[in-house]
N, C-alpha and C. Protein backbone atom coordinates (compact mmCIF):
# COMPACT_ATOMS: atom_id res chain seq x y z
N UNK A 1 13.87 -15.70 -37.92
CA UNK A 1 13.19 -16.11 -36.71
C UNK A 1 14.20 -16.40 -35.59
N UNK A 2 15.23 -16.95 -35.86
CA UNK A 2 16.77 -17.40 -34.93
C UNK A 2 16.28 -15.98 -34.39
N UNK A 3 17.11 -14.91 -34.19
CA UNK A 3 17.63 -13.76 -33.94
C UNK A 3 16.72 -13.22 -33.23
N UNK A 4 14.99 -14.25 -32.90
CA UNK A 4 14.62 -13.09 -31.70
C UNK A 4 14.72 -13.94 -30.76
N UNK A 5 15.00 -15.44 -30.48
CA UNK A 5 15.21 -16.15 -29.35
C UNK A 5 16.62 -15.95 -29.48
N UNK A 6 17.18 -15.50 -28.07
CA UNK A 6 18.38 -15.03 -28.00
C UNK A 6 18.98 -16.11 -26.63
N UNK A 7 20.06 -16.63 -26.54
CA UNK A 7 20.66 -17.79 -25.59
C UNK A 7 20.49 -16.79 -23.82
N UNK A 8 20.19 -15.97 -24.03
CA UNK A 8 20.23 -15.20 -22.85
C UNK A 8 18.86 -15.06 -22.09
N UNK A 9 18.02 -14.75 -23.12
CA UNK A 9 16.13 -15.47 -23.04
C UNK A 9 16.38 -16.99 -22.52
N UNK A 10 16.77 -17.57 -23.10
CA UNK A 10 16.20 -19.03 -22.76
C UNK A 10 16.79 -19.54 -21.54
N UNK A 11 18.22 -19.06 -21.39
CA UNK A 11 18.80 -19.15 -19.86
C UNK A 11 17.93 -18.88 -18.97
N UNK A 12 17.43 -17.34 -19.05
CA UNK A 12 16.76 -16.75 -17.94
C UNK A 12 15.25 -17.56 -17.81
N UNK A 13 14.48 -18.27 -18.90
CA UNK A 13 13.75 -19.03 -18.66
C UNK A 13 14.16 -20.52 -18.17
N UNK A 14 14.81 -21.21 -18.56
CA UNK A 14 15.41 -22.09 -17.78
C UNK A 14 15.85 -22.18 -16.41
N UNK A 15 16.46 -20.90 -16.02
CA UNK A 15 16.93 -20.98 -14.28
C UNK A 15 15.98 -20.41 -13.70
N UNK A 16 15.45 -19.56 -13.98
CA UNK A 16 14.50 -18.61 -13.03
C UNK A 16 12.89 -18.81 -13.55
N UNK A 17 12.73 -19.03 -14.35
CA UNK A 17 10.88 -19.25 -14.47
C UNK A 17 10.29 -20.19 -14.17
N UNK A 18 11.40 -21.66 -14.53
CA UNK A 18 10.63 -22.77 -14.76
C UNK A 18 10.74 -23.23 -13.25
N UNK A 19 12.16 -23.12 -12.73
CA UNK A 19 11.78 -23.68 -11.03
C UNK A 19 11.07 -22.74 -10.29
N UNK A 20 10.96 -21.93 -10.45
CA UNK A 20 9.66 -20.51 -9.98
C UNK A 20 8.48 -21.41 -9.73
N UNK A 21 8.33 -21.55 -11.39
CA UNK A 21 6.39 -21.83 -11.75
C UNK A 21 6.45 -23.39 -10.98
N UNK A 22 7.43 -24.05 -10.98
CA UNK A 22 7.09 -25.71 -10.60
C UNK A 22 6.94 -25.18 -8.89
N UNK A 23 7.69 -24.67 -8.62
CA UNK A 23 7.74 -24.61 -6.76
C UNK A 23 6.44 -23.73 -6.35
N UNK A 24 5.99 -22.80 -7.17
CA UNK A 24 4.48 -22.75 -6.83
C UNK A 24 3.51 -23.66 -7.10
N UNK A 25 3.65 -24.36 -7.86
CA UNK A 25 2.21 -25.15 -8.18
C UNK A 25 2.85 -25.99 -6.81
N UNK A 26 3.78 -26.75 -6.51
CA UNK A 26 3.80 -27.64 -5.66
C UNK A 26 3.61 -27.34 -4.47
N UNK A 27 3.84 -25.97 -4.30
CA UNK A 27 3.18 -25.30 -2.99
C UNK A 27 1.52 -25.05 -2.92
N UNK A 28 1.34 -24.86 -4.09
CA UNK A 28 -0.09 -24.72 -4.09
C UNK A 28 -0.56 -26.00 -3.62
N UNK A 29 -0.43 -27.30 -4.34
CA UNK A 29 -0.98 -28.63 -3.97
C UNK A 29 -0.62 -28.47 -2.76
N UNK A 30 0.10 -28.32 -1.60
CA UNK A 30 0.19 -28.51 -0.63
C UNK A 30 -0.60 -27.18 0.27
N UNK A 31 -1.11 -26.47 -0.12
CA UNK A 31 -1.87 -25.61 0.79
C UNK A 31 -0.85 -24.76 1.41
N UNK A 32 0.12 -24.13 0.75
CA UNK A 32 1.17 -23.25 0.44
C UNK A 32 0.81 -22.37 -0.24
N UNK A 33 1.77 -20.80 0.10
CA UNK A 33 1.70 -19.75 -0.48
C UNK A 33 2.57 -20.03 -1.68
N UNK A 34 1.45 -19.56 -3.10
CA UNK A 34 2.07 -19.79 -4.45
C UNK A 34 3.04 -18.94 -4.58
N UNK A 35 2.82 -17.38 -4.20
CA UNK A 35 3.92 -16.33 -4.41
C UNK A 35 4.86 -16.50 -3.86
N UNK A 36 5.24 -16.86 -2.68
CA UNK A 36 5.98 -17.22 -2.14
C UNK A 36 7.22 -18.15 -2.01
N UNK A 37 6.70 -19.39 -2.17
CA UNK A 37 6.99 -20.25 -2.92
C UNK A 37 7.48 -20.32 -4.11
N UNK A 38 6.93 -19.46 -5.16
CA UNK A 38 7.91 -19.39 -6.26
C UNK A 38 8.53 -18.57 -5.88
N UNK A 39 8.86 -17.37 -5.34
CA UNK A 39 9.75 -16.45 -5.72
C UNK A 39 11.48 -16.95 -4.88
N UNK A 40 11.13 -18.00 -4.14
CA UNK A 40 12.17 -18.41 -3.04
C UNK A 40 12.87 -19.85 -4.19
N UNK A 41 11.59 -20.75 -5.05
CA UNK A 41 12.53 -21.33 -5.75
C UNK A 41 12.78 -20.82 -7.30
N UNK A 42 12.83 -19.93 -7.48
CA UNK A 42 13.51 -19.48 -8.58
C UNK A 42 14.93 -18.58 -8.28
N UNK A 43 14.84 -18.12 -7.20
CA UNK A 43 15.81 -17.58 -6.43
C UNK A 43 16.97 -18.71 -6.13
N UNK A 44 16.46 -19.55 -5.41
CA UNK A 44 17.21 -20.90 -4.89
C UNK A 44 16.12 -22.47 -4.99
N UNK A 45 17.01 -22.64 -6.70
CA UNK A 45 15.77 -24.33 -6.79
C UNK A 45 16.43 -25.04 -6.05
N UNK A 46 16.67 -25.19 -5.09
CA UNK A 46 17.30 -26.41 -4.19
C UNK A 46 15.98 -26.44 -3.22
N UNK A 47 15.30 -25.51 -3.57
CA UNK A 47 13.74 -25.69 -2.29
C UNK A 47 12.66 -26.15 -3.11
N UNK A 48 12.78 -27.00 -3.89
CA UNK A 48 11.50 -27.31 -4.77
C UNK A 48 12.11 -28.76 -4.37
N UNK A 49 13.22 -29.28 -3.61
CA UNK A 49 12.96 -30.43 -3.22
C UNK A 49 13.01 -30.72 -1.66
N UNK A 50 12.44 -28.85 -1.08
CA UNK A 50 11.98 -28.80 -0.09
C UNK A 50 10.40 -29.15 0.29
N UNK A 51 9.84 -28.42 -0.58
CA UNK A 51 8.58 -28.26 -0.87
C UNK A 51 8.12 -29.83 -1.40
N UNK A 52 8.81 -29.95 -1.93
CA UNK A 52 8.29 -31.13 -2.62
C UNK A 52 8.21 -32.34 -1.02
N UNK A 53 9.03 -32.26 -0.50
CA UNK A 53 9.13 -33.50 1.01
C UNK A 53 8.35 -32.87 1.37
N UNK A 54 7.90 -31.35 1.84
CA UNK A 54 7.28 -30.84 2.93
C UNK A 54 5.29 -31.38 2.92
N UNK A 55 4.99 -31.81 4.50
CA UNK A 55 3.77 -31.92 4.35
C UNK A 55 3.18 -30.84 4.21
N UNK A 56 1.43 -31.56 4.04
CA UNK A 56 0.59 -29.73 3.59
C UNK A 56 -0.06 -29.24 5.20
N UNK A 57 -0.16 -28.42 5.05
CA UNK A 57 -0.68 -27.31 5.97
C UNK A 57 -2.12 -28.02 6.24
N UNK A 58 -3.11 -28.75 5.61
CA UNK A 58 -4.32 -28.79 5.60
C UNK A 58 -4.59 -29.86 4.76
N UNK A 59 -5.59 -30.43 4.96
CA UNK A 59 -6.19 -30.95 3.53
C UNK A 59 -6.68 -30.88 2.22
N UNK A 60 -5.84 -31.06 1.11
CA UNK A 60 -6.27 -30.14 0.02
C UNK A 60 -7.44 -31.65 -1.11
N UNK A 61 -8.29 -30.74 -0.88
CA UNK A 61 -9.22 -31.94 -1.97
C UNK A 61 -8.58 -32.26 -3.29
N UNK A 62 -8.56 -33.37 -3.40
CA UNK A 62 -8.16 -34.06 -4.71
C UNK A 62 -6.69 -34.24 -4.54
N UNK A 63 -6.11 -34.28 -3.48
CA UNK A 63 -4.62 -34.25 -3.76
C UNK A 63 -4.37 -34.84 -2.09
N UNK A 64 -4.24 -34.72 -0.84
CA UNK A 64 -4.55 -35.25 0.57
C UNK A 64 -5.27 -34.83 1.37
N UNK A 65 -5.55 -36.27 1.93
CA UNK A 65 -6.13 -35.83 3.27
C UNK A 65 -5.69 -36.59 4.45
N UNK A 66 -5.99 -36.38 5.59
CA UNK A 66 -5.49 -36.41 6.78
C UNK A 66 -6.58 -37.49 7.47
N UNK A 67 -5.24 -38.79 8.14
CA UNK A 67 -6.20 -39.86 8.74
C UNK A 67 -6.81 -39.19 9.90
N UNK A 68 -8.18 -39.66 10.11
CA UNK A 68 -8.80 -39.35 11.43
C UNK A 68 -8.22 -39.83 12.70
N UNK A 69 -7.17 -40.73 13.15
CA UNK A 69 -6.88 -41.67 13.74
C UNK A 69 -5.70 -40.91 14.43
N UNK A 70 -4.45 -41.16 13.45
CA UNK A 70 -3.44 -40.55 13.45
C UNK A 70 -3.17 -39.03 12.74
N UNK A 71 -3.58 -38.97 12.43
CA UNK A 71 -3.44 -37.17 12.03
C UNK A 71 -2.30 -37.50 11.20
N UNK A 72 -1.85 -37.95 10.17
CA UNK A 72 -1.17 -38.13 8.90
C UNK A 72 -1.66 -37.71 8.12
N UNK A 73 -0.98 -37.06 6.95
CA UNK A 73 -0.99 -36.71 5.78
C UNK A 73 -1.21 -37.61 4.65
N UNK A 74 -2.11 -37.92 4.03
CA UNK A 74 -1.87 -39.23 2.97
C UNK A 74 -2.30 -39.03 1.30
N UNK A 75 -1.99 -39.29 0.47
CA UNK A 75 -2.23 -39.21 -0.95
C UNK A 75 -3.75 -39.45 -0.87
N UNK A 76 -4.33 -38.72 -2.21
CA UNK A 76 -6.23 -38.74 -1.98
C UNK A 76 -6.24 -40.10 -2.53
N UNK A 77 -5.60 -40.45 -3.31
CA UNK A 77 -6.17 -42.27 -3.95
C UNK A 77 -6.12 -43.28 -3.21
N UNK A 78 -5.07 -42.99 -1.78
CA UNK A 78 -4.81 -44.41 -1.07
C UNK A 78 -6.32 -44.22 -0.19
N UNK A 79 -6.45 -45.79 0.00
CA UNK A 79 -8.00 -45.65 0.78
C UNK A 79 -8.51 -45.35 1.98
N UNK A 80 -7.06 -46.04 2.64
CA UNK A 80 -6.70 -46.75 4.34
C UNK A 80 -5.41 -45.95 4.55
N UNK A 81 -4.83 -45.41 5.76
CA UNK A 81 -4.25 -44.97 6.36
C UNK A 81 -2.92 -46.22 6.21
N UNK A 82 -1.92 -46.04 5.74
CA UNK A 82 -0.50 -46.88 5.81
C UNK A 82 0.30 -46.99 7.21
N UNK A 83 -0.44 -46.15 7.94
CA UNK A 83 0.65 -46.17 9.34
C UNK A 83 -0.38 -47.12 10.57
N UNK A 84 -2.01 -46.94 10.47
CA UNK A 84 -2.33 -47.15 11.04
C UNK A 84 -3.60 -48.33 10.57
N UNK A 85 -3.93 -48.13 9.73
CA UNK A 85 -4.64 -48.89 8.72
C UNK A 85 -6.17 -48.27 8.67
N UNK A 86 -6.30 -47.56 9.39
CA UNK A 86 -7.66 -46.44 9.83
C UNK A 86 -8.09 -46.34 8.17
N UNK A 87 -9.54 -46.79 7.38
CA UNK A 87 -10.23 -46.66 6.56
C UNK A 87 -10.30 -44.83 6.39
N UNK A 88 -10.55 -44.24 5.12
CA UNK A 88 -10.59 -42.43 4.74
C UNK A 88 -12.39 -42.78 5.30
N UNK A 89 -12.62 -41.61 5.79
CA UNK A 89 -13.92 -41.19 6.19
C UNK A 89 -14.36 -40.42 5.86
């Protein structure tokens, strides 16, 4: 069984798949292009802690939405707006 996982497989899954697949999903939560997004951090993972700071494009249900007030970006669980104190509507 050794001899079909080969150290050269698991490299290439380690550098290139796994920051791929993480920098799309995190683009996805943010209302980001998934293809895109992965193919730029598997190329270069130093942008999956781009993506990761970057706000979203939009409001994505279950994940943020945007105060009515101030037009901020905010996590879906917080209730009230942190910058302005504006209640989610």
């Amino acid at each position: 069984m050794a001899e079909f996982v080969k150290p050269a497989y698991l490299a290439f899954l380690l550098v290139i798949v796994v920051p791929g697949v993480a920098g799309g999903i995190l683009a996805a939560n943010r209302a980001r292009n998934f293809v895109g997004w992965s193919i730029l951090c598997a190329v270069f993972p130093i942008f999956l802690l781009v993506i990761y700071f970057h706000k979203p494009l939009r409001e994505v249900e279950g994940k943020f939405w945007k105060c009515r007030s101030c037009g901020e970006f905010l996590k879906w669980r917080e209730e009230a707006c942190r910058y302005c104190g504006a209640p989610r509507a």
